[in-house]
C-alpha atoms as a PDB file:
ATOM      1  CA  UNK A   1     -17.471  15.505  24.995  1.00  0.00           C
ATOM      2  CA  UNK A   2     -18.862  13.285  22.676  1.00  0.00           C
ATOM      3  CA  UNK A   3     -18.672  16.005  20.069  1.00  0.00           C
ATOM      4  CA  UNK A   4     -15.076  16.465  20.273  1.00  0.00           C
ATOM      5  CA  UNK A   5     -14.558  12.649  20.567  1.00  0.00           C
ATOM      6  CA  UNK A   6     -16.505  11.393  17.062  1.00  0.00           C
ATOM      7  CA  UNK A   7     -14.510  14.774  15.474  1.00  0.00           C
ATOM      8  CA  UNK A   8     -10.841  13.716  16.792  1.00  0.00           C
ATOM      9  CA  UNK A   9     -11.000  10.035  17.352  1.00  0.00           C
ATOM     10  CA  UNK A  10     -11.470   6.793  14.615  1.00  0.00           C
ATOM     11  CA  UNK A  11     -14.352   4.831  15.776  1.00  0.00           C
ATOM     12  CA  UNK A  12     -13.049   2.206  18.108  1.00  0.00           C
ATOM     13  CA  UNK A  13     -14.992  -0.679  15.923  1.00  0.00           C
ATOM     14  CA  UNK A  14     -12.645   0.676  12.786  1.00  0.00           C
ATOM     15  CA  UNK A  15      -9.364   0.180  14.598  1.00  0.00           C
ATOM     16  CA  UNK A  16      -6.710  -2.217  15.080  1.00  0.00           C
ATOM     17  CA  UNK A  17      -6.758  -4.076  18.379  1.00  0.00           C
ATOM     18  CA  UNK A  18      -3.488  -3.213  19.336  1.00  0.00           C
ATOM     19  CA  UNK A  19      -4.091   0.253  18.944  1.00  0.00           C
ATOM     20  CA  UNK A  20      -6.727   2.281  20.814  1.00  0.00           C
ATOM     21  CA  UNK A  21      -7.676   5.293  21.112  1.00  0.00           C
ATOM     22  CA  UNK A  22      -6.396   6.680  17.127  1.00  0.00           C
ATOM     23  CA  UNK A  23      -6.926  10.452  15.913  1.00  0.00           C
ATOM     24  CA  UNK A  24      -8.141  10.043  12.697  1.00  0.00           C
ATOM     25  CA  UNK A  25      -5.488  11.577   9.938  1.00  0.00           C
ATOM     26  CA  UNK A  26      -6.794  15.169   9.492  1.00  0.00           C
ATOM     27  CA  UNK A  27      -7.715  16.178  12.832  1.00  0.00           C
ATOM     28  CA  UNK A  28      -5.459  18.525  14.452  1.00  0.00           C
ATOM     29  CA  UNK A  29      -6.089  18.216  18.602  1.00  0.00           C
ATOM     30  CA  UNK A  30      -7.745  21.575  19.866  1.00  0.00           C
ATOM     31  CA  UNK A  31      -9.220  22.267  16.254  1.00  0.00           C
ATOM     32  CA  UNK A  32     -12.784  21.645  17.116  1.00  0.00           C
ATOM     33  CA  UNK A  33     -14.013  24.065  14.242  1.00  0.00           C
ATOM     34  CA  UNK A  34     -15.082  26.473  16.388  1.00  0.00           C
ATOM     35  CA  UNK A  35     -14.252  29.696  15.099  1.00  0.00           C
ATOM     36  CA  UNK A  36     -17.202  32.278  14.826  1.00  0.00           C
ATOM     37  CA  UNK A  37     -15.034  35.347  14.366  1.00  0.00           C
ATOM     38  CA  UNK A  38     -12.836  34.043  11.888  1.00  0.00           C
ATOM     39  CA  UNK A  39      -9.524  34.543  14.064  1.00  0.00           C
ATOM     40  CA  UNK A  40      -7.848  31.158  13.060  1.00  0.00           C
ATOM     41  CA  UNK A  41      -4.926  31.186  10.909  1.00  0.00           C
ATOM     42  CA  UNK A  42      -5.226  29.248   7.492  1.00  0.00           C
ATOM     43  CA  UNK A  43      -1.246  27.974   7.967  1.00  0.00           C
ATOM     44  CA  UNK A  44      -0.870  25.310   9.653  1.00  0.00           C
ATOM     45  CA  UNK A  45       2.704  26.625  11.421  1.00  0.00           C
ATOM     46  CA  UNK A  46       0.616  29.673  12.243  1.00  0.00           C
ATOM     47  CA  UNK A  47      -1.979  28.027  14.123  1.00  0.00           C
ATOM     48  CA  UNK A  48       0.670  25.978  16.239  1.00  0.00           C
ATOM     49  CA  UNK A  49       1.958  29.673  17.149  1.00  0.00           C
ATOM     50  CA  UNK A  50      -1.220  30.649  18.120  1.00  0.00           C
ATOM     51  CA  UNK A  51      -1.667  27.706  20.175  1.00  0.00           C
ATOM     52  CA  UNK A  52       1.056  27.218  21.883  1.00  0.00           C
ATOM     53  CA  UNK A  53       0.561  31.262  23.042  1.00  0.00           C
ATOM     54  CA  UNK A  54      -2.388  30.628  24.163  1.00  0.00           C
ATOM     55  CA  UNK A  55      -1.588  27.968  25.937  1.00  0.00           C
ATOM     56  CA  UNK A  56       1.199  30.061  27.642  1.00  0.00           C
ATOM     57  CA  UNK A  57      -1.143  32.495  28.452  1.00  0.00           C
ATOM     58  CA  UNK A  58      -3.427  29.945  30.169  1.00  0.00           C
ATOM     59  CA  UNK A  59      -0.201  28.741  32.483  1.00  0.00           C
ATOM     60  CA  UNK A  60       0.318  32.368  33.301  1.00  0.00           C
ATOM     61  CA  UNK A  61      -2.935  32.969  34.427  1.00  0.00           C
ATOM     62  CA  UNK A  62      -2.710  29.980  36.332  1.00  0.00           C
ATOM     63  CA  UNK A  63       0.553  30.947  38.224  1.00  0.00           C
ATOM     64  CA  UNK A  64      -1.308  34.384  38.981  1.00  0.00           C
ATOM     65  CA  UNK A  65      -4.180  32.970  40.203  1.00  0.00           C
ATOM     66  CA  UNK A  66      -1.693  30.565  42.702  1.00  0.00           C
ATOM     67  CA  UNK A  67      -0.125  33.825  43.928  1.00  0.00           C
ATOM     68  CA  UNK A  68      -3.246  35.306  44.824  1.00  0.00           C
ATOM     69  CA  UNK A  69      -4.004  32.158  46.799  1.00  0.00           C
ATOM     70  CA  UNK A  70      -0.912  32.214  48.685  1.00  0.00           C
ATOM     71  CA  UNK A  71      -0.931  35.654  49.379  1.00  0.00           C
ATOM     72  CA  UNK A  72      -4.342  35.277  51.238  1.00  0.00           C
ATOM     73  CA  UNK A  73      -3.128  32.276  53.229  1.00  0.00           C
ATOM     74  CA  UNK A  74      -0.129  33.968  54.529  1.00  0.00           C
ATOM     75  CA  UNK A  75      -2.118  37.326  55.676  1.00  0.00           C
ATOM     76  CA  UNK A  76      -5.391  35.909  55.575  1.00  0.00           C
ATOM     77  CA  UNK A  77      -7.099  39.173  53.483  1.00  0.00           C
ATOM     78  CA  UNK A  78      -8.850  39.002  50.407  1.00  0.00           C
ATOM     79  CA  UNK A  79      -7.542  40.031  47.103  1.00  0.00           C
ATOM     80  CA  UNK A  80     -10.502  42.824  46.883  1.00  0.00           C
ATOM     81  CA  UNK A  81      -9.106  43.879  50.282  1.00  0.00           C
ATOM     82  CA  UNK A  82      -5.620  43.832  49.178  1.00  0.00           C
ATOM     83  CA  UNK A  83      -6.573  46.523  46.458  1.00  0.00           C
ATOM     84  CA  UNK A  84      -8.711  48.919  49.237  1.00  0.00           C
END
């Protein structure tokens, strides 16, 4: 955490009073740098693409995993016994 909070935020002795909690001027939020294969896009516009599907993606899986939970309250098996 306090990696991705000196590489996103200015340091709270550098700014104004009346407003906390800045991102400094080039970071972009989610852009930690981390990017061993070499899959992020150089354009900017690209990279918003790219993040915004994965963040669809994420809500998807999130849904699915909700159904899965309601479908074992309601008949009280398992998902592994669902697929037996």
């Amino acid at each position: 955490e306090q990696f991705r909070a000196e590489k996103g935020w200015v340091d709270p002795s550098e700014t104004p009073i009346d407003a906390p909690g800045m991102l400094k001027a080039d970071y972009t939020p989610g852009d930690l740098g981390f990017d061993p294969l070499g899959l992020k896009p150089e354009d900017p516009e690209e990279f918003r693409e790219m993040q915004t599907k994965e963040l669809q993606n994420g809500r998807l899986a999130m849904l699915a995993a909700a159904g899965f939970l309601a479908q074992e309250a309601t008949d009280g098996k398992g998902i592994i016994e669902h697929l037996t």
